[in-house]
N, C-alpha and C. Protein backbone atom coordinates (compact mmCIF):
# COMPACT_ATOMS: atom_id res chain seq x y z
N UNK A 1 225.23 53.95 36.04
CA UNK A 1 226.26 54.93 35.90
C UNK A 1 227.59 54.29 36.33
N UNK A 2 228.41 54.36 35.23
CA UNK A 2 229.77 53.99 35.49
C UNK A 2 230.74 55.03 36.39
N UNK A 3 231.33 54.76 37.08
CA UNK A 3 232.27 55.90 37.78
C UNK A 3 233.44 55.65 37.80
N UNK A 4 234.18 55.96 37.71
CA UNK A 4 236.24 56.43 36.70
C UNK A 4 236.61 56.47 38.39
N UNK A 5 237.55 56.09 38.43
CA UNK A 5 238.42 56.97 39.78
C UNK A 5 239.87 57.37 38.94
N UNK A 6 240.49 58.14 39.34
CA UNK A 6 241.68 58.16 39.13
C UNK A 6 242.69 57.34 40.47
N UNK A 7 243.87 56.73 40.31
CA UNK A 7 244.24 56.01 40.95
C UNK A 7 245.01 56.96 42.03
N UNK A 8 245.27 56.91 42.68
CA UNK A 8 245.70 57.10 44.32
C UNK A 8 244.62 58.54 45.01
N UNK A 9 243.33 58.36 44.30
CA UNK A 9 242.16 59.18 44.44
C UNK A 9 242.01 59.12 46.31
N UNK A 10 242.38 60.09 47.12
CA UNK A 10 241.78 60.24 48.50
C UNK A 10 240.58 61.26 48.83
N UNK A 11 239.84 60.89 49.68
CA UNK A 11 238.60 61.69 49.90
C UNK A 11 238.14 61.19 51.39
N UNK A 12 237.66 62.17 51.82
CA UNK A 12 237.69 62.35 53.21
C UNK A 12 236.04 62.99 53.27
N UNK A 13 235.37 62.79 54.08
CA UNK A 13 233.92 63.24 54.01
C UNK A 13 233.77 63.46 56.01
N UNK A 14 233.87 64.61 56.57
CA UNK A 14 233.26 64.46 58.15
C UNK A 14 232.10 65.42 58.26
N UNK A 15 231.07 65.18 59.54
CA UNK A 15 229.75 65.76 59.72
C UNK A 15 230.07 66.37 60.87
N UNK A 16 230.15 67.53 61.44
CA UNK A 16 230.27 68.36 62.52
C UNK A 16 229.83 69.77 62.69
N UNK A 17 228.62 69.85 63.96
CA UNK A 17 228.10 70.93 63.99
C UNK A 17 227.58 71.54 62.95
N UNK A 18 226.81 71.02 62.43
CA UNK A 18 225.91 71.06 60.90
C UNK A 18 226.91 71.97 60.02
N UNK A 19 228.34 71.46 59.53
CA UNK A 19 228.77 71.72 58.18
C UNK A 19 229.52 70.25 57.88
N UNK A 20 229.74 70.28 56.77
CA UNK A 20 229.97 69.03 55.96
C UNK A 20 231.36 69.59 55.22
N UNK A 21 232.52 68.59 55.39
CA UNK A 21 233.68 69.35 54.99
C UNK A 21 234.33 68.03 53.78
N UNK A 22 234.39 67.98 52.73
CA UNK A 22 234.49 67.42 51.79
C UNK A 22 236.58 68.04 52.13
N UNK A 23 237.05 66.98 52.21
CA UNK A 23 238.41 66.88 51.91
C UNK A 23 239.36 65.40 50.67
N UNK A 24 239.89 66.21 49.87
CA UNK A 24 240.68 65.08 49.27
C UNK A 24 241.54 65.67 48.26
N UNK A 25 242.45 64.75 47.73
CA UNK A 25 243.74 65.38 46.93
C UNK A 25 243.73 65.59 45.82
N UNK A 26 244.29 65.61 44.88
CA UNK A 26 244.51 66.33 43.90
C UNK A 26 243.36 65.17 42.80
N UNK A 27 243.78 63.68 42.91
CA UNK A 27 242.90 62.76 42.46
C UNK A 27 242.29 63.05 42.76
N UNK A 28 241.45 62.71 44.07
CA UNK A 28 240.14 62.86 44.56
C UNK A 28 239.54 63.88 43.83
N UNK A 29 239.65 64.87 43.77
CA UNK A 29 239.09 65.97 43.41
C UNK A 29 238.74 66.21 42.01
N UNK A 30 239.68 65.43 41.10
CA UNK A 30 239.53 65.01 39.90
C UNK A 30 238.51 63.66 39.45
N UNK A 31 238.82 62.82 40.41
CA UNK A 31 237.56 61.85 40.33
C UNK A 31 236.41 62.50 40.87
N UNK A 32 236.17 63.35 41.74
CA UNK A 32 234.70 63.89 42.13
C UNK A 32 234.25 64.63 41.05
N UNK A 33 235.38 65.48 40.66
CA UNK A 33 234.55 66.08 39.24
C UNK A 33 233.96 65.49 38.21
N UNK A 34 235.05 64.45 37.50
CA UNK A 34 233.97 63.27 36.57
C UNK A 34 233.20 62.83 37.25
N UNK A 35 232.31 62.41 38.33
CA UNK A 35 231.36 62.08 38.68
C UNK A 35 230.57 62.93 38.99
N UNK A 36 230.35 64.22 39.28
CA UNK A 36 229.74 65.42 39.25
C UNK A 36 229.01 65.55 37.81
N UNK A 37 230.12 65.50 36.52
CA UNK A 37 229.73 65.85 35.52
C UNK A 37 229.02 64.68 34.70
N UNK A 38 229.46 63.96 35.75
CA UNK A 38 228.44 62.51 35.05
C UNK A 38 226.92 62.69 35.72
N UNK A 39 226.34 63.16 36.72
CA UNK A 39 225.52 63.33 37.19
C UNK A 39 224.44 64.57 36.47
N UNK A 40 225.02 65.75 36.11
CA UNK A 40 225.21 67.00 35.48
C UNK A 40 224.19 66.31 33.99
N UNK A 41 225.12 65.65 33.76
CA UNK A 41 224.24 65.04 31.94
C UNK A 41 223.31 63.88 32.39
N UNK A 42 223.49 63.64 33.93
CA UNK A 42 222.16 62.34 33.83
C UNK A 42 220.92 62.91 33.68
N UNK A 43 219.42 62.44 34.26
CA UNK A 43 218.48 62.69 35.28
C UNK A 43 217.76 62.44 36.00
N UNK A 44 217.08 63.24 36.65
CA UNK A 44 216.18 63.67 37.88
C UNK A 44 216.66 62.05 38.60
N UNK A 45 216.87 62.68 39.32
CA UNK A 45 216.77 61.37 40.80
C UNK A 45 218.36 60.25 40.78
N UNK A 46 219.04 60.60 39.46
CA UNK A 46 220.07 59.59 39.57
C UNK A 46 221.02 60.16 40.78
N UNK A 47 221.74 59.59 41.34
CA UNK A 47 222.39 59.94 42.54
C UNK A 47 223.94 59.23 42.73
N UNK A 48 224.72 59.40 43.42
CA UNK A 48 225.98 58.68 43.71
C UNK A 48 225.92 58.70 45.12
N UNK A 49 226.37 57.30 45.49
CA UNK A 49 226.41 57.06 47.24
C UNK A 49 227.62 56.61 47.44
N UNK A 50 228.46 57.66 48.53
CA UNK A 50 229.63 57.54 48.74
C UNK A 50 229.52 56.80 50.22
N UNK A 51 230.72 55.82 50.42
CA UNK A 51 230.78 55.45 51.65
C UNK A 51 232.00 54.86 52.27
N UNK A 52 232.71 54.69 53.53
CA UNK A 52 234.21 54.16 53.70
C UNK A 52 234.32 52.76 53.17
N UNK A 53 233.19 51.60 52.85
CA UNK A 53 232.99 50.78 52.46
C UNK A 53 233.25 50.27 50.48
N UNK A 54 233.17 51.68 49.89
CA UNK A 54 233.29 51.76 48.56
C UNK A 54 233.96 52.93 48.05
N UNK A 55 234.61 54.12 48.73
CA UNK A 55 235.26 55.22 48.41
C UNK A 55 235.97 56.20 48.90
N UNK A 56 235.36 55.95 50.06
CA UNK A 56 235.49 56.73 51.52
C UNK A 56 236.94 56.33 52.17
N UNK A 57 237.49 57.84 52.73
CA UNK A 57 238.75 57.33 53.44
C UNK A 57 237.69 56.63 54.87
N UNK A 58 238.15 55.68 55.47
CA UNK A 58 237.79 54.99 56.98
C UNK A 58 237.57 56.24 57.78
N UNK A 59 236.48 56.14 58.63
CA UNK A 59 236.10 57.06 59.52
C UNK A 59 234.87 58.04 58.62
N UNK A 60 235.33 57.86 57.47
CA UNK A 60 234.15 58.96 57.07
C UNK A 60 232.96 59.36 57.25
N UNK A 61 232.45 60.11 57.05
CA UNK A 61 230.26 59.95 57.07
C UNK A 61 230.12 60.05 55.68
N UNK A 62 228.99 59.11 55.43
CA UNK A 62 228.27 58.88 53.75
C UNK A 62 228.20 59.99 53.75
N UNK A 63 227.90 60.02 51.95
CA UNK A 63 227.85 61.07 51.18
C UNK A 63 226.57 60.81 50.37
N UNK A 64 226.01 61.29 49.63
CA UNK A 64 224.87 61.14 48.63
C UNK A 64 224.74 62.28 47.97
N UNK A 65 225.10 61.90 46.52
CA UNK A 65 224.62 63.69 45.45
C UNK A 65 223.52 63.10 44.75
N UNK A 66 223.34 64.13 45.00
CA UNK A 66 221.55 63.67 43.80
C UNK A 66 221.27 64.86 42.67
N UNK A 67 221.49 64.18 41.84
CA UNK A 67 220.69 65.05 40.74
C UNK A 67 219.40 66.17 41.16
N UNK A 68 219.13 66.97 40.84
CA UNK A 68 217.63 67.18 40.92
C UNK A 68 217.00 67.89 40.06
């Protein structure tokens, strides 16, 4: 699976007190959707792994969507 970003795409991912708060801008949010909808037409088990290493603003906690 290929994944698009749009360019100055920010995204923010933190883990606290068991909720998960997905933050990012106007890109971001536009690149999460094409990758949502790329997931949407895959299947079973394909997944996207987000991390500060490949997408992630620094500080973040991974992410993982999974098809199911």
């Amino acid at each position: 699976m290929r994944l698009e970003w749009i360019d100055g795409a920010e995204i923010k991912v933190t883990a606290e007190n068991d909720e998960i708060v997905i933050s990012a801008n106007r890109e971001g949010m536009l690149s999460l959707a094409k990758h949502l909808t790329l997931l949407a037409d895959g299947v079973k088990g394909d997944h996207i792994h987000y991390d500060e290493s490949n997408s992630l603003a620094e500080g973040s906690a991974e992410l993982i969507v999974e098809r199911i």
